[in-house]
PDB file of N, CA and C in Angstrom:
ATOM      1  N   UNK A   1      88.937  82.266  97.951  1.00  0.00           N
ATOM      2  CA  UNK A   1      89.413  83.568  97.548  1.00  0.00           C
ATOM      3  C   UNK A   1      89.958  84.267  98.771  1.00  0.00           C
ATOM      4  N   UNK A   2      90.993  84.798  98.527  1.00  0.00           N
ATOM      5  CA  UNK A   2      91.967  85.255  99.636  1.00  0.00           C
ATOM      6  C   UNK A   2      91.382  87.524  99.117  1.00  0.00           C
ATOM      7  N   UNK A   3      91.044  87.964  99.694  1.00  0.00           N
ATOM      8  CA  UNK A   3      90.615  89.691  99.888  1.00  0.00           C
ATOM      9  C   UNK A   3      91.465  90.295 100.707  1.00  0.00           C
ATOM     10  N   UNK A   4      92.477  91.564 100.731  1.00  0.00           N
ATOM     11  CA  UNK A   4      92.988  92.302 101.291  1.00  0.00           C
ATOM     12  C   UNK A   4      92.387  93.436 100.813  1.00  0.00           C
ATOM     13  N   UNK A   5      91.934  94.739 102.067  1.00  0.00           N
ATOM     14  CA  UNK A   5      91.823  95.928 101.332  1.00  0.00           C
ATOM     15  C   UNK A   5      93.012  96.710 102.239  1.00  0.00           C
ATOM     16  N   UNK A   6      93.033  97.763 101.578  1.00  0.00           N
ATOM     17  CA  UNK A   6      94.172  98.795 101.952  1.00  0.00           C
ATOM     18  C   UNK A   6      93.987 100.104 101.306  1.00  0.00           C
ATOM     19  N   UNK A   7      93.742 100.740 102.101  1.00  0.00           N
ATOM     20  CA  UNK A   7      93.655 102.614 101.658  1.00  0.00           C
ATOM     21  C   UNK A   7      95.117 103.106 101.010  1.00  0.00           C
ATOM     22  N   UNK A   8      94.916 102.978 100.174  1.00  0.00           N
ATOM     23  CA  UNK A   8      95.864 103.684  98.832  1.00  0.00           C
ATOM     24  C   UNK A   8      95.520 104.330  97.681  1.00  0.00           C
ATOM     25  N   UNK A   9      96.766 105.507  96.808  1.00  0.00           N
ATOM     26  CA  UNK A   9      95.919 105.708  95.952  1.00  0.00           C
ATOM     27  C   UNK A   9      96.024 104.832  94.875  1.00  0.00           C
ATOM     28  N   UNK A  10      94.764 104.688  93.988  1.00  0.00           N
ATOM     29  CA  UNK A  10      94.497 103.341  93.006  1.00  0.00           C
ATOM     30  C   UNK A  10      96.237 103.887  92.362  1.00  0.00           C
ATOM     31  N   UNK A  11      96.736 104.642  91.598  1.00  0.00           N
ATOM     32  CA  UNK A  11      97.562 104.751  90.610  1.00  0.00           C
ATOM     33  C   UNK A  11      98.758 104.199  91.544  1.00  0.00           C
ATOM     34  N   UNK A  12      99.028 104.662  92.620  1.00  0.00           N
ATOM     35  CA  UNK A  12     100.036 103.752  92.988  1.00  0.00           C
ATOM     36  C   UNK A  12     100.055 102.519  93.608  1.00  0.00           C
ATOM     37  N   UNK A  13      99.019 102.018  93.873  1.00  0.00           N
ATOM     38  CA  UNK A  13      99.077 100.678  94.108  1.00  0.00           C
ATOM     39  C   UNK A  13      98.953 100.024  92.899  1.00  0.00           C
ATOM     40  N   UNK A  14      98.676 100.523  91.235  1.00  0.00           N
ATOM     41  CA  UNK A  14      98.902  99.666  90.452  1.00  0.00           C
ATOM     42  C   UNK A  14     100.265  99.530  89.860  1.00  0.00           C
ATOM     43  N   UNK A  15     101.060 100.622  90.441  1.00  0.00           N
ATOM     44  CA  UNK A  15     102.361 100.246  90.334  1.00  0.00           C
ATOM     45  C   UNK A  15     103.159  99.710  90.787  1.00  0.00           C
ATOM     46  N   UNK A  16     102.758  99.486  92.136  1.00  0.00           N
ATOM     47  CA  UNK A  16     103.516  98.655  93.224  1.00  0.00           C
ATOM     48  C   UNK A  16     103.218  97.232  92.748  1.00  0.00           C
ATOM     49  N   UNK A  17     101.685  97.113  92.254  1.00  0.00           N
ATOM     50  CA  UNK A  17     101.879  95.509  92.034  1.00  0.00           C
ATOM     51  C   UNK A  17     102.277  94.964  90.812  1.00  0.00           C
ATOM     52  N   UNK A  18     102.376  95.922  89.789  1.00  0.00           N
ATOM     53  CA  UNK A  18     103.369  95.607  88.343  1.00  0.00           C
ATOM     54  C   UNK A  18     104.969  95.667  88.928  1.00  0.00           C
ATOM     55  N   UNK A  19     105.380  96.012  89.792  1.00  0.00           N
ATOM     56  CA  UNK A  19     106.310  95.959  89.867  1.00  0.00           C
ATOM     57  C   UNK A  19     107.030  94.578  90.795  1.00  0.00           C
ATOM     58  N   UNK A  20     106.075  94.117  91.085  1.00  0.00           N
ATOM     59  CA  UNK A  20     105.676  92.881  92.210  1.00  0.00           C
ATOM     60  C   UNK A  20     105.386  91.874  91.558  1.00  0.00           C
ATOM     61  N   UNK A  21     105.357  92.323  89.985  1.00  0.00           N
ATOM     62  CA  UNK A  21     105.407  90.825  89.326  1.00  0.00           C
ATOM     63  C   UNK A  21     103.856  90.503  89.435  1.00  0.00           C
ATOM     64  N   UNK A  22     102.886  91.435  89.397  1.00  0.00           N
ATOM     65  CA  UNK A  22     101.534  90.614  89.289  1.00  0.00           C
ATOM     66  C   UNK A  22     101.047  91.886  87.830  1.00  0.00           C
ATOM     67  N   UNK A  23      99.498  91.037  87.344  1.00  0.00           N
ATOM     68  CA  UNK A  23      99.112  91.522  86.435  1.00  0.00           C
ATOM     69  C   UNK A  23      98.366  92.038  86.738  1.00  0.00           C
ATOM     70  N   UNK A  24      97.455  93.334  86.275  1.00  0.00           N
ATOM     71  CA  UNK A  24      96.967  94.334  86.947  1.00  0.00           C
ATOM     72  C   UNK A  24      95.676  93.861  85.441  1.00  0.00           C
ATOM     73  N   UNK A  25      94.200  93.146  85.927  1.00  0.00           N
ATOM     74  CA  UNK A  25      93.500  92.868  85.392  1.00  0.00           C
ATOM     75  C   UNK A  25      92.234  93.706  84.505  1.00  0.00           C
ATOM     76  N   UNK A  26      91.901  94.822  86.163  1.00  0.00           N
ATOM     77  CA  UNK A  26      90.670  95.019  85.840  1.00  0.00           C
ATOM     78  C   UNK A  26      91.091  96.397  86.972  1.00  0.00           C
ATOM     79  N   UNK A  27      90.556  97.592  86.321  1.00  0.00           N
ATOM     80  CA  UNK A  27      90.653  98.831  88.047  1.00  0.00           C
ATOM     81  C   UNK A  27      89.221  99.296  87.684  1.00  0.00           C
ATOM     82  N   UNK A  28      88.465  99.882  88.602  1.00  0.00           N
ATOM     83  CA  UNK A  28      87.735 100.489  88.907  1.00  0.00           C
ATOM     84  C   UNK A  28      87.415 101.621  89.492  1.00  0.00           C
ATOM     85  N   UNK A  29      87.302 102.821  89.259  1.00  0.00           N
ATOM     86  CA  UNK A  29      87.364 103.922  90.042  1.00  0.00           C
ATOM     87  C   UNK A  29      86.122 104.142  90.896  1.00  0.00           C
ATOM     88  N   UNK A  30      85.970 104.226  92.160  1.00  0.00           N
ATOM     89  CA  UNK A  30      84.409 104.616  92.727  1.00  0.00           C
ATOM     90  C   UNK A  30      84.718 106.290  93.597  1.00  0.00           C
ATOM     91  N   UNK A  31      82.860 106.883  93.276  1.00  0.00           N
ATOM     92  CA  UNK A  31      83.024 107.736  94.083  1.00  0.00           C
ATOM     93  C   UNK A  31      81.652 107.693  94.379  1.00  0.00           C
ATOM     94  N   UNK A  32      81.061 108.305  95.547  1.00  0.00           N
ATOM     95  CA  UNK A  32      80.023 108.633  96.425  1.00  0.00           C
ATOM     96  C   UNK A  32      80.035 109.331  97.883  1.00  0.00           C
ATOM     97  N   UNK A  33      78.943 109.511  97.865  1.00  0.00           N
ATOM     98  CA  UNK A  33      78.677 111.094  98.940  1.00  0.00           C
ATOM     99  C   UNK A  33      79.364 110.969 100.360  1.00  0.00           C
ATOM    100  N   UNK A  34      79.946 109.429 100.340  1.00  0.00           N
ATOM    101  CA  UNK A  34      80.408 109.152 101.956  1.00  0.00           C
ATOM    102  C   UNK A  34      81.857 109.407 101.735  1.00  0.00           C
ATOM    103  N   UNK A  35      82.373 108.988 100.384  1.00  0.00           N
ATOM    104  CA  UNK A  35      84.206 108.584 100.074  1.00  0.00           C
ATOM    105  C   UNK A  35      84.147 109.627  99.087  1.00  0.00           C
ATOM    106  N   UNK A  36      85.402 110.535  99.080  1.00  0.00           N
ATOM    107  CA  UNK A  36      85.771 111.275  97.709  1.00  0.00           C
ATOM    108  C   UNK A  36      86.324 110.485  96.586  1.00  0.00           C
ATOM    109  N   UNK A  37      86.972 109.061  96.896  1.00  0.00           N
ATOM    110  CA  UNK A  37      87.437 108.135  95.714  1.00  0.00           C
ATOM    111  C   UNK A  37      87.604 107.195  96.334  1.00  0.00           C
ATOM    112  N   UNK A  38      87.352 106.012  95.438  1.00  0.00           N
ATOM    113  CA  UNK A  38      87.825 104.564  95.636  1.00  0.00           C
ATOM    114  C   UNK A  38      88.145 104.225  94.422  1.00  0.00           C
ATOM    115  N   UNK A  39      88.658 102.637  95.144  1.00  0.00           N
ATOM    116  CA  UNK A  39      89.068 101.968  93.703  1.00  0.00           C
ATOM    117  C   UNK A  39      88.949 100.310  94.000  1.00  0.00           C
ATOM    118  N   UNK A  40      88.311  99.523  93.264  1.00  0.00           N
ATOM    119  CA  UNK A  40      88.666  97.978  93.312  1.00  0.00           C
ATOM    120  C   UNK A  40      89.865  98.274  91.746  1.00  0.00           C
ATOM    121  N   UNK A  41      91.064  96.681  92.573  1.00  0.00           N
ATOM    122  CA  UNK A  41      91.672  96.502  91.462  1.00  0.00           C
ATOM    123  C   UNK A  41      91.637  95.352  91.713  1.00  0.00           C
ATOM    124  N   UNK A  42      91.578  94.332  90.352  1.00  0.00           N
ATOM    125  CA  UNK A  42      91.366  92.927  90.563  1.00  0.00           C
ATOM    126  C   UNK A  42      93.252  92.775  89.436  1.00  0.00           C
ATOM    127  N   UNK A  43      93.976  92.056  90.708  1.00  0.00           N
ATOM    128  CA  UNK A  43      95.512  91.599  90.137  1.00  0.00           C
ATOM    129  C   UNK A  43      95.551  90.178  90.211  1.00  0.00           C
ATOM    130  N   UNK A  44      96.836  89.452  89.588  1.00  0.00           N
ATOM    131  CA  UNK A  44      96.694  87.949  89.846  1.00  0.00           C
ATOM    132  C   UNK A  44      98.494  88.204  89.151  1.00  0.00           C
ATOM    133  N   UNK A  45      99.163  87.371  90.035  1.00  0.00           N
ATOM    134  CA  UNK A  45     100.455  87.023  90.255  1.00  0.00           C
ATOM    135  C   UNK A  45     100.941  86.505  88.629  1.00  0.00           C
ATOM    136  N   UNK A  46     101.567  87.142  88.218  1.00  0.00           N
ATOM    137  CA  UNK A  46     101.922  86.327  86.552  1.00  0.00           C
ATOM    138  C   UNK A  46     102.083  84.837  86.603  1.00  0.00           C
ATOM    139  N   UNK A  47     101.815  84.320  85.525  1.00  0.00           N
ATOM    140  CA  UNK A  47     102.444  82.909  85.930  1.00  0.00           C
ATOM    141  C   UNK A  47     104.192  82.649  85.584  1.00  0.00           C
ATOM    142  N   UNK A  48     104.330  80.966  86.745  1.00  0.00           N
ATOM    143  CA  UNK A  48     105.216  81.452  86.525  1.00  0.00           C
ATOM    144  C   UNK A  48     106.202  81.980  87.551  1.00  0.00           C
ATOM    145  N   UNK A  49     105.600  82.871  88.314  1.00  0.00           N
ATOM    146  CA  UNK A  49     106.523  83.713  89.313  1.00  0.00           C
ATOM    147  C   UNK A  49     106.489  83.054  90.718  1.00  0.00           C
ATOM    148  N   UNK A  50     107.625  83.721  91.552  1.00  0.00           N
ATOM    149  CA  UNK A  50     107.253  82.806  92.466  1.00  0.00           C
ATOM    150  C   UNK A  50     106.414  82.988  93.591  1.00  0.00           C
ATOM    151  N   UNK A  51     105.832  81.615  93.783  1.00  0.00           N
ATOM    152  CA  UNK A  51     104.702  81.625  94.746  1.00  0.00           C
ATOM    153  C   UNK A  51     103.268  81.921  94.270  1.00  0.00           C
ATOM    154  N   UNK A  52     103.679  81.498  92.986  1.00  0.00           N
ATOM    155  CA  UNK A  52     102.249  81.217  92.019  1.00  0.00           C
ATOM    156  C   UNK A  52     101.681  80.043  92.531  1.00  0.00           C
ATOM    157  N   UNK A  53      99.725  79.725  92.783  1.00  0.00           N
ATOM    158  CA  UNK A  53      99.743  78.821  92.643  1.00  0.00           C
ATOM    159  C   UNK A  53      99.272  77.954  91.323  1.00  0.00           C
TER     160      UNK A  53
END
């Protein structure tokens, strides 16, 4: 399993990667007393596209 994180906000990074040709699976919103928001988003490349494996 390949993990990148990156400080963004969740709504636009799920647009950047629909637009990137991946499928946007699963989002998650987090919050707690250290972070005002987070987010896991679990994406996966359509099939198909390139540089699928």
């Amino acid at each position: 399993m390949h993990l990148q994180v990156h400080l963004r906000r969740p709504e636009q990074l799920v647009e950047r990667l629909a637009a990137a040709g991946f499928a946007v699976e699963a989002q998650l919103t987090l919050a707690s007393a250290e972070s005002a928001r987070g987010a896991l988003i679990v994406a996966r490349r359509a099939a198909g596209a390139a540089g699928a494996a």
